[in-house]
PDB file of N, CA and C in Angstrom:
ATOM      1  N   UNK A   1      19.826 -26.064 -74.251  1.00  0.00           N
ATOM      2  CA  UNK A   1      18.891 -25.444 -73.323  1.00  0.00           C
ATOM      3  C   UNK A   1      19.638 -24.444 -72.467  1.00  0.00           C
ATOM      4  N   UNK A   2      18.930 -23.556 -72.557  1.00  0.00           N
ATOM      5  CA  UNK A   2      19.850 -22.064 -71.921  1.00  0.00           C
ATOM      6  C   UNK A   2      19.623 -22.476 -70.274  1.00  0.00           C
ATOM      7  N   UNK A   3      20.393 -21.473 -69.520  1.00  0.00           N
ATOM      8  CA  UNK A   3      19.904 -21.947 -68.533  1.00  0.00           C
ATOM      9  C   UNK A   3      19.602 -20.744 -67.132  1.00  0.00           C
ATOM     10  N   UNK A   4      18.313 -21.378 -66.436  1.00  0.00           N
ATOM     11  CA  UNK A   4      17.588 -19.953 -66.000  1.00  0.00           C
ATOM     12  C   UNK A   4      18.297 -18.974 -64.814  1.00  0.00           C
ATOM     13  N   UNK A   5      18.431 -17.752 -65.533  1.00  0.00           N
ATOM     14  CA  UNK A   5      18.673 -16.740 -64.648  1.00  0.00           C
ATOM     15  C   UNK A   5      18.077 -16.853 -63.174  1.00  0.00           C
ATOM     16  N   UNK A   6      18.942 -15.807 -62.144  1.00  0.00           N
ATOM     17  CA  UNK A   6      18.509 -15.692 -60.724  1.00  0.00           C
ATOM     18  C   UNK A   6      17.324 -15.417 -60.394  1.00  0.00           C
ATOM     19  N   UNK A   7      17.466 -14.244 -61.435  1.00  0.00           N
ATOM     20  CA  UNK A   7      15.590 -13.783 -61.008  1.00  0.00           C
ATOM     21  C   UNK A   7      14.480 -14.811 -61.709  1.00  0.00           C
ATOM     22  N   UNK A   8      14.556 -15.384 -62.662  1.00  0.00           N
ATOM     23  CA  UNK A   8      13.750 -16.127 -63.289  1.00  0.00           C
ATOM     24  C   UNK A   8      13.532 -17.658 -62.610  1.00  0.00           C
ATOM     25  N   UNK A   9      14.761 -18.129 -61.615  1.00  0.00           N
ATOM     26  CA  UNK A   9      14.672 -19.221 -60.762  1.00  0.00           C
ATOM     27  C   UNK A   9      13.653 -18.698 -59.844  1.00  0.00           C
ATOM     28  N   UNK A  10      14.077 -17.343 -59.027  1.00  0.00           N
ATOM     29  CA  UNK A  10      13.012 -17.173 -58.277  1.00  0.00           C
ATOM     30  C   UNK A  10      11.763 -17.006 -58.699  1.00  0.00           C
ATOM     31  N   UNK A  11      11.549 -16.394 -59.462  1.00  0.00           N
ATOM     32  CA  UNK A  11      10.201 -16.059 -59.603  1.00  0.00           C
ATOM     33  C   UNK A  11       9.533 -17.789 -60.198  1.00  0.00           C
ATOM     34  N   UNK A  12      10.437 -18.605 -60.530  1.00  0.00           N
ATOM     35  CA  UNK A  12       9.397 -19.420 -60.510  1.00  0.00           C
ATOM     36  C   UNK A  12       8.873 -20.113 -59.347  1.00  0.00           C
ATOM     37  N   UNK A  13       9.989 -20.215 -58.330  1.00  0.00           N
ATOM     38  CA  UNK A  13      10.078 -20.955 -57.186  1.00  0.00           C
ATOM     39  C   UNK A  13       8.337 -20.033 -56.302  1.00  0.00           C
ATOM     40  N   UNK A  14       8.863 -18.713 -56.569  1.00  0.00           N
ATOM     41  CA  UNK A  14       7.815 -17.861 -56.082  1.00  0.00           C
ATOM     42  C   UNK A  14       5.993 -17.870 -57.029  1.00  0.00           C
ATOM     43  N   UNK A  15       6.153 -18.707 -58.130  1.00  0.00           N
ATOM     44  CA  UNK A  15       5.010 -18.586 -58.438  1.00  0.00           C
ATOM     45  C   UNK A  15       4.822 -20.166 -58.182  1.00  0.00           C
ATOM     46  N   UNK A  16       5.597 -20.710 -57.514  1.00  0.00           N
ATOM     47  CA  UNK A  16       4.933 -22.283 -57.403  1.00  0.00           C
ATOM     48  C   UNK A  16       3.910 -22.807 -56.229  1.00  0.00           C
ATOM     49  N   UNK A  17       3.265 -23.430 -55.695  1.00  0.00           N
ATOM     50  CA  UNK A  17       2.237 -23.934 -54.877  1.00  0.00           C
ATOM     51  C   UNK A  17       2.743 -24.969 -54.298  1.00  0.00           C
ATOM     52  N   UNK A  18       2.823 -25.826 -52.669  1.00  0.00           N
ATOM     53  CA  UNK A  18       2.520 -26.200 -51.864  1.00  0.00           C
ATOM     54  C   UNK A  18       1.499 -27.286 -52.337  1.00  0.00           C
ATOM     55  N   UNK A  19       1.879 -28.264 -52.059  1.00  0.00           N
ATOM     56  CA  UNK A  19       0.535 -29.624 -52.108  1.00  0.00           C
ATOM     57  C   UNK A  19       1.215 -30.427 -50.976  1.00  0.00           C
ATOM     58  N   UNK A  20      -0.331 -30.559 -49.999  1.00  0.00           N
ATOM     59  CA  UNK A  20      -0.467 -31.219 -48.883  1.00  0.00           C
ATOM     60  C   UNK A  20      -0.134 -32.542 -49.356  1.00  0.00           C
ATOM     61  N   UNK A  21       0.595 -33.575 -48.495  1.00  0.00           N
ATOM     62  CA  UNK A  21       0.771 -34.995 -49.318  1.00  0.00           C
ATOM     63  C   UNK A  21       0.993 -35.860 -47.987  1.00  0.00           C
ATOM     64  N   UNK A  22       0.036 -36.985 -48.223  1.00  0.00           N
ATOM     65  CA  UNK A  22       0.378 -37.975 -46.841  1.00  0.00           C
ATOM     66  C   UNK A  22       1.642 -38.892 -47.889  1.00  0.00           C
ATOM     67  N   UNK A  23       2.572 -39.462 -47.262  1.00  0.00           N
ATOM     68  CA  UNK A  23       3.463 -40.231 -47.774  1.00  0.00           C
ATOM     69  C   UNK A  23       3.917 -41.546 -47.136  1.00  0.00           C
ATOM     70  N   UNK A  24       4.234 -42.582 -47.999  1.00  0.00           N
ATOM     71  CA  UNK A  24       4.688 -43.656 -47.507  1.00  0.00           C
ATOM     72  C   UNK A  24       6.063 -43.693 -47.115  1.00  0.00           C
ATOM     73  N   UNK A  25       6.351 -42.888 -48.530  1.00  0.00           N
ATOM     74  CA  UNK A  25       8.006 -42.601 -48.680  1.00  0.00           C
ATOM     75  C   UNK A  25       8.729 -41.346 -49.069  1.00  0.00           C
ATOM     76  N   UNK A  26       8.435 -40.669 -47.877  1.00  0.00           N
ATOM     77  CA  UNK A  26       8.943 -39.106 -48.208  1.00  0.00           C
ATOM     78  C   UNK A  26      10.129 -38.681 -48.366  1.00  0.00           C
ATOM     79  N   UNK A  27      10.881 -39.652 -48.592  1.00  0.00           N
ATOM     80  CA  UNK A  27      12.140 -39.843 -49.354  1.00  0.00           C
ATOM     81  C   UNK A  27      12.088 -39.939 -50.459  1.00  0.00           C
ATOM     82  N   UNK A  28      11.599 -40.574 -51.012  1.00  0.00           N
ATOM     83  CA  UNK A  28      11.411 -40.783 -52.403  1.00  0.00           C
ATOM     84  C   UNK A  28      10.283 -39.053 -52.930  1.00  0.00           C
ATOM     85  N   UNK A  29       9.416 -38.982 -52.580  1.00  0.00           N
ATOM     86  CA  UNK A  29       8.448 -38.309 -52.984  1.00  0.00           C
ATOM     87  C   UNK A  29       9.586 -36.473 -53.019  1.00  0.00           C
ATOM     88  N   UNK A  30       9.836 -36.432 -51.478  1.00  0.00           N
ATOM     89  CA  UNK A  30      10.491 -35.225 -52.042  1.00  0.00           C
ATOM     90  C   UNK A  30      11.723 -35.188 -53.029  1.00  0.00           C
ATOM     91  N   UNK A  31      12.463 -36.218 -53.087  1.00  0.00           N
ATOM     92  CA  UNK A  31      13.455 -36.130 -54.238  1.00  0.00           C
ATOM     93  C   UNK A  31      12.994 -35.991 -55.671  1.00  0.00           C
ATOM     94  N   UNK A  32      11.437 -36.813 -56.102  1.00  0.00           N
ATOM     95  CA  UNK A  32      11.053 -36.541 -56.935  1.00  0.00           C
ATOM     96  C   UNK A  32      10.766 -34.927 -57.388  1.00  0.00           C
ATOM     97  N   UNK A  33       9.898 -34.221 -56.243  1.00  0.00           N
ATOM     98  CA  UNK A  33       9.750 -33.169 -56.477  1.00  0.00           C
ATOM     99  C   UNK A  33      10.870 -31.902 -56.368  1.00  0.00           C
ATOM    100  N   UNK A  34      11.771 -32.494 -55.712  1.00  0.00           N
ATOM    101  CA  UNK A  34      13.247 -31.590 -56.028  1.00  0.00           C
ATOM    102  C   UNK A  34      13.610 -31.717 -57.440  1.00  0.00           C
ATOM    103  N   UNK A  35      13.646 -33.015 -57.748  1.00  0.00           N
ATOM    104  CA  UNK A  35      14.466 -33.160 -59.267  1.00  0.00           C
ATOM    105  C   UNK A  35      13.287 -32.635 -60.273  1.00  0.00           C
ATOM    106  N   UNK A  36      12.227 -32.663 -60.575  1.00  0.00           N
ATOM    107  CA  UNK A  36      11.213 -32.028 -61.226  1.00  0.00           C
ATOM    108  C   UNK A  36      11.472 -30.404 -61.302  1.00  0.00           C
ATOM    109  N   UNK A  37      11.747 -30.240 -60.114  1.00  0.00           N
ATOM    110  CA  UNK A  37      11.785 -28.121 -60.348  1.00  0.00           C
ATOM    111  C   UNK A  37      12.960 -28.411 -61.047  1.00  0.00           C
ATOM    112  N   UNK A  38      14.028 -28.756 -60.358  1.00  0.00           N
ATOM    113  CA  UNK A  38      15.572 -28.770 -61.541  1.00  0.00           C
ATOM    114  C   UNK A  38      15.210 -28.936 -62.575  1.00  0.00           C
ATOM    115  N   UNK A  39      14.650 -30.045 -63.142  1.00  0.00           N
ATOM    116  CA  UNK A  39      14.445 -30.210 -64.711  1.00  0.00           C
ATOM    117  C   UNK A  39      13.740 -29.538 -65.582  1.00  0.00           C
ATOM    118  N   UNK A  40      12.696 -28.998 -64.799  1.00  0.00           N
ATOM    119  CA  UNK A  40      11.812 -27.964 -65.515  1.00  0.00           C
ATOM    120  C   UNK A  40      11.870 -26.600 -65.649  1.00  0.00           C
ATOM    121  N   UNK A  41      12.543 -26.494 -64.466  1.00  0.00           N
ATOM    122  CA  UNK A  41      12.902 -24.859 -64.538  1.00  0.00           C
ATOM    123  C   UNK A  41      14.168 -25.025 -64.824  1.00  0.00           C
ATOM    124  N   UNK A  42      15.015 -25.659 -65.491  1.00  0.00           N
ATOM    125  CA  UNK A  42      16.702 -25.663 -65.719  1.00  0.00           C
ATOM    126  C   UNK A  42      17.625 -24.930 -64.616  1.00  0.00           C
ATOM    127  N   UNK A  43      17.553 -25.248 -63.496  1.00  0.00           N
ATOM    128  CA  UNK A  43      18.198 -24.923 -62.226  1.00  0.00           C
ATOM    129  C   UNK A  43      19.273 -25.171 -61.926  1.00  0.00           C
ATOM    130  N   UNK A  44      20.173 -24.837 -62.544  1.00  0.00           N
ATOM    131  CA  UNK A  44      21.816 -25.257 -62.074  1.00  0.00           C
ATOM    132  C   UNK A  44      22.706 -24.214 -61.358  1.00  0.00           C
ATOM    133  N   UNK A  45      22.612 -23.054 -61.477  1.00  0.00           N
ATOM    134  CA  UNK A  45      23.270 -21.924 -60.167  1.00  0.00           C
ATOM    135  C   UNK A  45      23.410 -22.469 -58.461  1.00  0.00           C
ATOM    136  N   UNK A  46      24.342 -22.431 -58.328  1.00  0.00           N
ATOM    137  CA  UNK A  46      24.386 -22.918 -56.703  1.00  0.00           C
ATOM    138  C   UNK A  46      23.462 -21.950 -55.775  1.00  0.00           C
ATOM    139  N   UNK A  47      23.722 -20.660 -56.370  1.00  0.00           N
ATOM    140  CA  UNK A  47      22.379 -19.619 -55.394  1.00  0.00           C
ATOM    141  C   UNK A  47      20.962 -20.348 -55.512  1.00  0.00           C
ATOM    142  N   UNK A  48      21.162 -20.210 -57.067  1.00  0.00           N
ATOM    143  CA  UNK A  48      19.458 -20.496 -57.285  1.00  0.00           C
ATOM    144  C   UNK A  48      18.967 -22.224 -56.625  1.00  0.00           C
ATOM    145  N   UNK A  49      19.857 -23.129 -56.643  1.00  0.00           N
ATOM    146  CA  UNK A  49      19.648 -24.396 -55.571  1.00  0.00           C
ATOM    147  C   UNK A  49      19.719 -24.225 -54.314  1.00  0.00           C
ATOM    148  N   UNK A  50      20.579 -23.462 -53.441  1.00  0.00           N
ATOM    149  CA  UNK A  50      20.135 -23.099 -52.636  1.00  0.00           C
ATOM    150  C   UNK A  50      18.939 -22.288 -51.968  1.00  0.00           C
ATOM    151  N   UNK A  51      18.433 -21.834 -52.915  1.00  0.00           N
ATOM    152  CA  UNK A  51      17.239 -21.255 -52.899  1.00  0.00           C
ATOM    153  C   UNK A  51      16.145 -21.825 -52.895  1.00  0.00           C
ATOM    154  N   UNK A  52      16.096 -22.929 -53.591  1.00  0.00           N
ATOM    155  CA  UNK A  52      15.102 -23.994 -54.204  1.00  0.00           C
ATOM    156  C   UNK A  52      15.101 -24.605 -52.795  1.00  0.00           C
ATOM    157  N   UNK A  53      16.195 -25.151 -51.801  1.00  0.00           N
ATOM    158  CA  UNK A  53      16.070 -25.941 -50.727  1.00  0.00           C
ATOM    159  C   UNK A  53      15.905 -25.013 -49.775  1.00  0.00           C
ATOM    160  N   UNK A  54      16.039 -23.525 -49.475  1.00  0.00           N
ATOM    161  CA  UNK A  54      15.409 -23.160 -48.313  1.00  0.00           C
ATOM    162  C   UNK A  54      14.169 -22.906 -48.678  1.00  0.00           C
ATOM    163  N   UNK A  55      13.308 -22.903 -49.909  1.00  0.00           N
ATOM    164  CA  UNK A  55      11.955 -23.119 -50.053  1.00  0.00           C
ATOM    165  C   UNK A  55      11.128 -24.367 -49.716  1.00  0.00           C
ATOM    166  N   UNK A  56      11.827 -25.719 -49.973  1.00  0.00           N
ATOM    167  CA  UNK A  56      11.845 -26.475 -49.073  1.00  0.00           C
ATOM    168  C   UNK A  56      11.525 -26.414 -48.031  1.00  0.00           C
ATOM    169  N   UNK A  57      12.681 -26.101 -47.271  1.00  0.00           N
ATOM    170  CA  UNK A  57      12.338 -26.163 -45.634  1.00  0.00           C
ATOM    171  C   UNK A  57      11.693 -25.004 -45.061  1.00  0.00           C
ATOM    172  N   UNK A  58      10.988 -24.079 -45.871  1.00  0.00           N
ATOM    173  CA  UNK A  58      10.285 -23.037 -45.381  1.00  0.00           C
ATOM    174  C   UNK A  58       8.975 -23.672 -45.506  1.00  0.00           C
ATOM    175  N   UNK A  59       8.561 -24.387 -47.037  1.00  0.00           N
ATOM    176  CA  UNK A  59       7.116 -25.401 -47.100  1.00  0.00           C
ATOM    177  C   UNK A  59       7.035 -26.617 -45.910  1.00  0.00           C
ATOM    178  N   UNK A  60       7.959 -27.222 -45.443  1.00  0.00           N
ATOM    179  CA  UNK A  60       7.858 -28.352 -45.058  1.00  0.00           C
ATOM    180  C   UNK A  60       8.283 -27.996 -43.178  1.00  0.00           C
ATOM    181  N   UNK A  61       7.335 -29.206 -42.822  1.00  0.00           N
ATOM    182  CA  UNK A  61       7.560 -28.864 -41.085  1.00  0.00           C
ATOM    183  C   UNK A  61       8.859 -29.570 -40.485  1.00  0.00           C
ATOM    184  N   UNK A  62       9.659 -28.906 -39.453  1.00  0.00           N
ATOM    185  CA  UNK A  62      10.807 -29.325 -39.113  1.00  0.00           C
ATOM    186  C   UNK A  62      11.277 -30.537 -39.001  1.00  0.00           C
ATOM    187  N   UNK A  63      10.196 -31.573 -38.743  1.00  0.00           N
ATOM    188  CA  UNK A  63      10.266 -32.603 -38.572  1.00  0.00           C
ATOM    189  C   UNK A  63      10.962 -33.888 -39.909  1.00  0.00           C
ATOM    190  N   UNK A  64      10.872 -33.054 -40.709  1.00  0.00           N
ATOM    191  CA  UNK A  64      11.669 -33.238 -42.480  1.00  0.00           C
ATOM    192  C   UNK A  64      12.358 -32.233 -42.531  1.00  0.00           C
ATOM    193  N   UNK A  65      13.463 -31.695 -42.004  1.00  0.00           N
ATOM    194  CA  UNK A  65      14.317 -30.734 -42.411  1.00  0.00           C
ATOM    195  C   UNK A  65      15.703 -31.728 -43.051  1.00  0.00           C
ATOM    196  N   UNK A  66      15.738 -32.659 -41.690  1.00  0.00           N
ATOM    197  CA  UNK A  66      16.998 -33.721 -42.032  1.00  0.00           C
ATOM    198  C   UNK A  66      16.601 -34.365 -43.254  1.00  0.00           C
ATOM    199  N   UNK A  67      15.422 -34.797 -43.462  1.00  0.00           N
ATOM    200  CA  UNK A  67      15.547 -35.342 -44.718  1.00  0.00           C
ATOM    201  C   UNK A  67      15.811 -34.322 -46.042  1.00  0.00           C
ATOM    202  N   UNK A  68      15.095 -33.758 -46.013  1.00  0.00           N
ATOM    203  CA  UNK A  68      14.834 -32.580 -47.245  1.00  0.00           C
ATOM    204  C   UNK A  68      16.776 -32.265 -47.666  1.00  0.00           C
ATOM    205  N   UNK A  69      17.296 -32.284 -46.311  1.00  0.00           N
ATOM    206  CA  UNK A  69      18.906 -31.432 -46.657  1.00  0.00           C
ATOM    207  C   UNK A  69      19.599 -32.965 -46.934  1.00  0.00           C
ATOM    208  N   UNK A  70      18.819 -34.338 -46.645  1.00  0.00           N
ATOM    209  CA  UNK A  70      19.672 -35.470 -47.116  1.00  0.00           C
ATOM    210  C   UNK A  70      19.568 -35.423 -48.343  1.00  0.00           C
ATOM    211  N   UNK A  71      18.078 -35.213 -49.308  1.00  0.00           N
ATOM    212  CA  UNK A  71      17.805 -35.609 -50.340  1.00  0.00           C
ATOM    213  C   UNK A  71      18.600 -34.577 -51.094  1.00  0.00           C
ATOM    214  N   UNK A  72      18.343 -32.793 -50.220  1.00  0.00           N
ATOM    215  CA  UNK A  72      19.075 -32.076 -51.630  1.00  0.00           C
ATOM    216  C   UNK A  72      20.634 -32.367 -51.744  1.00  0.00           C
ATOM    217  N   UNK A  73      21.168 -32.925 -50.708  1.00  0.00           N
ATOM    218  CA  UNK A  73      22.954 -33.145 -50.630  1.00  0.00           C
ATOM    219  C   UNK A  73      23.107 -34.083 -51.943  1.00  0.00           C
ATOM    220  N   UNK A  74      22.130 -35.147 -51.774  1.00  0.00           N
ATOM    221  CA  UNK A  74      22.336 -36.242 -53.042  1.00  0.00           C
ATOM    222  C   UNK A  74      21.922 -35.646 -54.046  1.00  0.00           C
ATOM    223  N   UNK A  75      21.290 -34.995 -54.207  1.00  0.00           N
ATOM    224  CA  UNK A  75      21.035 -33.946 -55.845  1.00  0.00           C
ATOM    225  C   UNK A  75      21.941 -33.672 -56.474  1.00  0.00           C
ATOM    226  N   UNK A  76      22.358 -32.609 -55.090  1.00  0.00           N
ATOM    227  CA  UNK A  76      23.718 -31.857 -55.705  1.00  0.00           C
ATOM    228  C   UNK A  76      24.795 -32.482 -55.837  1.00  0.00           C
ATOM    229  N   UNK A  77      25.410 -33.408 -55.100  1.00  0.00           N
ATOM    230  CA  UNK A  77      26.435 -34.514 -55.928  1.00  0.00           C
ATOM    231  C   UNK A  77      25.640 -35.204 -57.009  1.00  0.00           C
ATOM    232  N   UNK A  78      24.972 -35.653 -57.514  1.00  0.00           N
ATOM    233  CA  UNK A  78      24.989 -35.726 -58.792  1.00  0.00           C
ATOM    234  C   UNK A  78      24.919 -34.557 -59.735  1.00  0.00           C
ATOM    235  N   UNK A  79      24.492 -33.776 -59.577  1.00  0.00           N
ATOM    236  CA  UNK A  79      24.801 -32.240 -60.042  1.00  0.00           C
ATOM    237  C   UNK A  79      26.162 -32.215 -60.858  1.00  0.00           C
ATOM    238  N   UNK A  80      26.190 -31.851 -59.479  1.00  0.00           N
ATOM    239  CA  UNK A  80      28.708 -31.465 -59.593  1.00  0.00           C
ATOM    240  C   UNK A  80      28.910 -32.751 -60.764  1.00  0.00           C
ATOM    241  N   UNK A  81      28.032 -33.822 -60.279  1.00  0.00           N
ATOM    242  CA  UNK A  81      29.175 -35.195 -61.086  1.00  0.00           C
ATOM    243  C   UNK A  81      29.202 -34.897 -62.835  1.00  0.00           C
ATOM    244  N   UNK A  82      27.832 -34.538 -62.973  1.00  0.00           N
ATOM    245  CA  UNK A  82      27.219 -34.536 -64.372  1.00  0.00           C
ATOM    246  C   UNK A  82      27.656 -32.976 -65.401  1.00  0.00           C
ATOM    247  N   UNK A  83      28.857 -32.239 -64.091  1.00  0.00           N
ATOM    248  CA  UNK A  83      28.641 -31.033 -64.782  1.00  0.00           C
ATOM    249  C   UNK A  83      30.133 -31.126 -65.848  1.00  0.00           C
TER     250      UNK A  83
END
């Protein structure tokens, strides 16, 4: 599996949608949906992950910033581990 260019990370990040979500465990829920864009859009560039998480915290209200940057820290060490 090839893996997606800068502009092609963005533009997917940029054609993706926002879903309102009450949560029990928004720990769990956003890691799911972090690891889903990685897997689907083949996201491994450190730009293009960084990119992916200030989209993140541009969708999500401040009040989840700490989490959002806990969950993507644990991403990305498994990332690095697996590379």
């Amino acid at each position: 599996r090839r893996s997606t260019s800068r502009s092609e990370s963005k533009q997917v990040v940029l054609e993706s949608f926002a879903v309102m979500k009450r949560s029990v465990d928004p720990q769990k829920d956003f890691r799911e949906s972090m690891v889903e864009m990685i897997e689907e859009n083949n996201i491994r560039a450190t730009k293009d992950l960084e990119d992916l998480l200030a989209c993140y915290l541009t969708l999500n209200p401040k009040e989840y910033h700490a989490l959002i940057i806990q969950v993507f820290e644990k991403i990305w060490r498994q990332l690095t581990k697996t590379k």
